[in-house]
Protein backbone atom coordinates (compact mmCIF):
# COMPACT_ATOMS: atom_id res chain seq x y z
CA UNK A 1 -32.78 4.92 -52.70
CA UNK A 2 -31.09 8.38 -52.23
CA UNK A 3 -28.12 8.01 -54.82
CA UNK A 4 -26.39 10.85 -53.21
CA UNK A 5 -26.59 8.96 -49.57
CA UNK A 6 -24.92 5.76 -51.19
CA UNK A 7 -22.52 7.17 -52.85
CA UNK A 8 -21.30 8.81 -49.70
CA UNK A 9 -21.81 6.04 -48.13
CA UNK A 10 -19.29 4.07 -49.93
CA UNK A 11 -17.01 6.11 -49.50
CA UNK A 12 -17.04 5.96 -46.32
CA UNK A 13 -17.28 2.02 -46.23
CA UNK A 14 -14.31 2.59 -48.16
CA UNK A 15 -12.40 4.88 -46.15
CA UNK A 16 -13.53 3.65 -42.93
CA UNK A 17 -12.60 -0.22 -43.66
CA UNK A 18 -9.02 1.09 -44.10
CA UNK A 19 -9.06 2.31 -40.67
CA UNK A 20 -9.97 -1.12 -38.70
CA UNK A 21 -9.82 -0.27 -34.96
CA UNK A 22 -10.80 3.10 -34.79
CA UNK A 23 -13.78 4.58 -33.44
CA UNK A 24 -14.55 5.22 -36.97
CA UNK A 25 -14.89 1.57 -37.79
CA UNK A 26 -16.60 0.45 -34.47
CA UNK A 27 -19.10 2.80 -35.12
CA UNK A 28 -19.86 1.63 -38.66
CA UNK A 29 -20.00 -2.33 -37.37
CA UNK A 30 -22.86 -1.28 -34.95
CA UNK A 31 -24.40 0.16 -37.56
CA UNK A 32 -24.55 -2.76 -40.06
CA UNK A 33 -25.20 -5.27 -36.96
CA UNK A 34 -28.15 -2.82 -36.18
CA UNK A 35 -29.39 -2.81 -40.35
CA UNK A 36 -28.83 -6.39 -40.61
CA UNK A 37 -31.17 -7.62 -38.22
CA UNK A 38 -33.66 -10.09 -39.13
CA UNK A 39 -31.80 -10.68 -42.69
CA UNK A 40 -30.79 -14.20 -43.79
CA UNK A 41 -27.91 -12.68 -45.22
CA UNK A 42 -26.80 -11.40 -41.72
CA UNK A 43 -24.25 -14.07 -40.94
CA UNK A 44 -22.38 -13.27 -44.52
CA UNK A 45 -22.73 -9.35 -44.09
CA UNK A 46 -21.14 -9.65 -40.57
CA UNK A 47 -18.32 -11.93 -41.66
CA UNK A 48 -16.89 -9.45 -44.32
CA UNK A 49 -16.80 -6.72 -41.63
CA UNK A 50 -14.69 -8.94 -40.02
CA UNK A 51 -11.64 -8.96 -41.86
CA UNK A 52 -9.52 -5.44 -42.41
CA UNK A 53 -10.58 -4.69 -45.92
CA UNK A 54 -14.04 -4.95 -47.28
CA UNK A 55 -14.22 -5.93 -51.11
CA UNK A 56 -15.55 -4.79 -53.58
CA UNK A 57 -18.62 -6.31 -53.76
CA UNK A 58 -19.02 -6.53 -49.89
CA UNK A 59 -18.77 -2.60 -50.12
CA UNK A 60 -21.71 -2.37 -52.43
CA UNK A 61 -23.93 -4.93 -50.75
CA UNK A 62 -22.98 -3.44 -47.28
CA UNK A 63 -23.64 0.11 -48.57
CA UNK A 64 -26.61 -0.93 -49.74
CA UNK A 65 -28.13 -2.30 -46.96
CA UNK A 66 -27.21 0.85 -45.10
CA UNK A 67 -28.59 3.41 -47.03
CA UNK A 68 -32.05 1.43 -47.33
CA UNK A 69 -31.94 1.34 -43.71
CA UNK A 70 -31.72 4.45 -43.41
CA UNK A 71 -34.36 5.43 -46.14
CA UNK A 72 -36.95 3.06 -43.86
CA UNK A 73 -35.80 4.43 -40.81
CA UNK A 74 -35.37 7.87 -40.12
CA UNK A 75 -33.34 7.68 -36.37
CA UNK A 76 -31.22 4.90 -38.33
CA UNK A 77 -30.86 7.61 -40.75
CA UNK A 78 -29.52 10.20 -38.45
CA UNK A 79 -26.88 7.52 -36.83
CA UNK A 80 -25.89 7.31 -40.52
CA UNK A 81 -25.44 10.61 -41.13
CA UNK A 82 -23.68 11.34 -37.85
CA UNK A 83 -21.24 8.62 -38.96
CA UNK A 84 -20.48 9.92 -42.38
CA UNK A 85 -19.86 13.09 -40.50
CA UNK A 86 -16.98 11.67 -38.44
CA UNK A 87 -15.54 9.21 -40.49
CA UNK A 88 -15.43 11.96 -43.59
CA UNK A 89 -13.50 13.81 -40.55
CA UNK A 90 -11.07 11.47 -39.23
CA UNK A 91 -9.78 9.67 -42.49
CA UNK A 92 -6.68 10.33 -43.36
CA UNK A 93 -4.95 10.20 -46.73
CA UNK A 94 -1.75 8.87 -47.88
CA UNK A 95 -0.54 9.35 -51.19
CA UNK A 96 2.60 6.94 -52.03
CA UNK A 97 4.29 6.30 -54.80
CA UNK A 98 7.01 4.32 -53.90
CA UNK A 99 8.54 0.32 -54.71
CA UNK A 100 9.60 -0.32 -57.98
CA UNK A 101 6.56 2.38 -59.73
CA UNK A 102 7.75 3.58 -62.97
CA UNK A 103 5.71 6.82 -63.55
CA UNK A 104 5.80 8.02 -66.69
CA UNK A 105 3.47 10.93 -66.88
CA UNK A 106 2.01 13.52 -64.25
CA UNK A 107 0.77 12.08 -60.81
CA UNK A 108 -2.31 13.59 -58.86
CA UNK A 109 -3.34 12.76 -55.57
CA UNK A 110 -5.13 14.38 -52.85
CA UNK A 111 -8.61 14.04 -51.21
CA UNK A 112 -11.73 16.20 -52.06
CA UNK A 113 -10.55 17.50 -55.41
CA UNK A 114 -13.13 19.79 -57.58
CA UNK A 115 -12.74 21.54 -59.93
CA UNK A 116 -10.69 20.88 -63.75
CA UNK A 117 -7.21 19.04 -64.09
CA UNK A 118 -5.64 19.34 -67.28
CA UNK A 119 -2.05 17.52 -67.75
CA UNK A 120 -1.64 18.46 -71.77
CA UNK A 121 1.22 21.30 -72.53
CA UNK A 122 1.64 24.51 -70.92
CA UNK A 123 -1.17 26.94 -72.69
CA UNK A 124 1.02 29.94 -74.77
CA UNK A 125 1.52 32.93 -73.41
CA UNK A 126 -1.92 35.83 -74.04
CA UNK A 127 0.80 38.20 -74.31
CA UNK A 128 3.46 39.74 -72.93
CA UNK A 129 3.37 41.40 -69.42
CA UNK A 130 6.59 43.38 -68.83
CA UNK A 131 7.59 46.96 -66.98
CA UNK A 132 5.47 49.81 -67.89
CA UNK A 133 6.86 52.33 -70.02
CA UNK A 134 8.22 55.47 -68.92
């Protein structure tokens, strides 16, 4: 199984399980009614898509069932790809920090981050950078 397909999508199980109601989510039911035929597990994979939020566990069983779907099938495999390509598109992201949280140190959040994140003190000064002389 494609490790870089499953990881995305999770994600996407992830994201798109936040979002129950959209197209987003109708979309990814269809697909795991469509991977989940002739499976005895069927009847349990269907039921967690039925509430708003998708465990854990649900996630990576659902996941997985998609992405060997779509390593078996390769027009499966396109209808998963063209839904990773929306819902990475239409999820939003909300970063709160809010109630009774007590932060105590830096707080990051975004969506898509790359590159290196350091929170430790302030590096010293190279050297100074004032006016040129005259």
């Amino acid at each position: 199984m494609d490790p870089a397909l499953l990881a995305a999508i999770t994600s996407a199980v992830t994201a798109t399980a936040a979002a129950a109601g959209t197209d987003a989510w109708k979309a990814f039911r269809t697909l795991v009614d469509r991977a989940t035929v002739g499976r005895q597990d069927r009847p349990q994979i269907l039921a967690q898509c039925e509430t708003e939020i998708v465990g854990e566990e649900a996630t990576r069983v659902i996941s997985a069932v998609l992405a060997g779907q779509a390593e078996s099938d390769p027009v499966f495999d396109a209808d998963v790809r063209t839904w990773l390509k929306s819902a990475s598109s239409t999820s939003d992201v909300h970063n709160v920090v809010s109630g009774s949280a007590q932060v105590s140190g830096p707080v990051l959040q975004g969506r898509d981050f790359s590159g290196t994140f350091h929170f430790g003190p302030a590096p010293e000064p190279r050297g100074s950078i004032g006016p040129a002389s005259s």
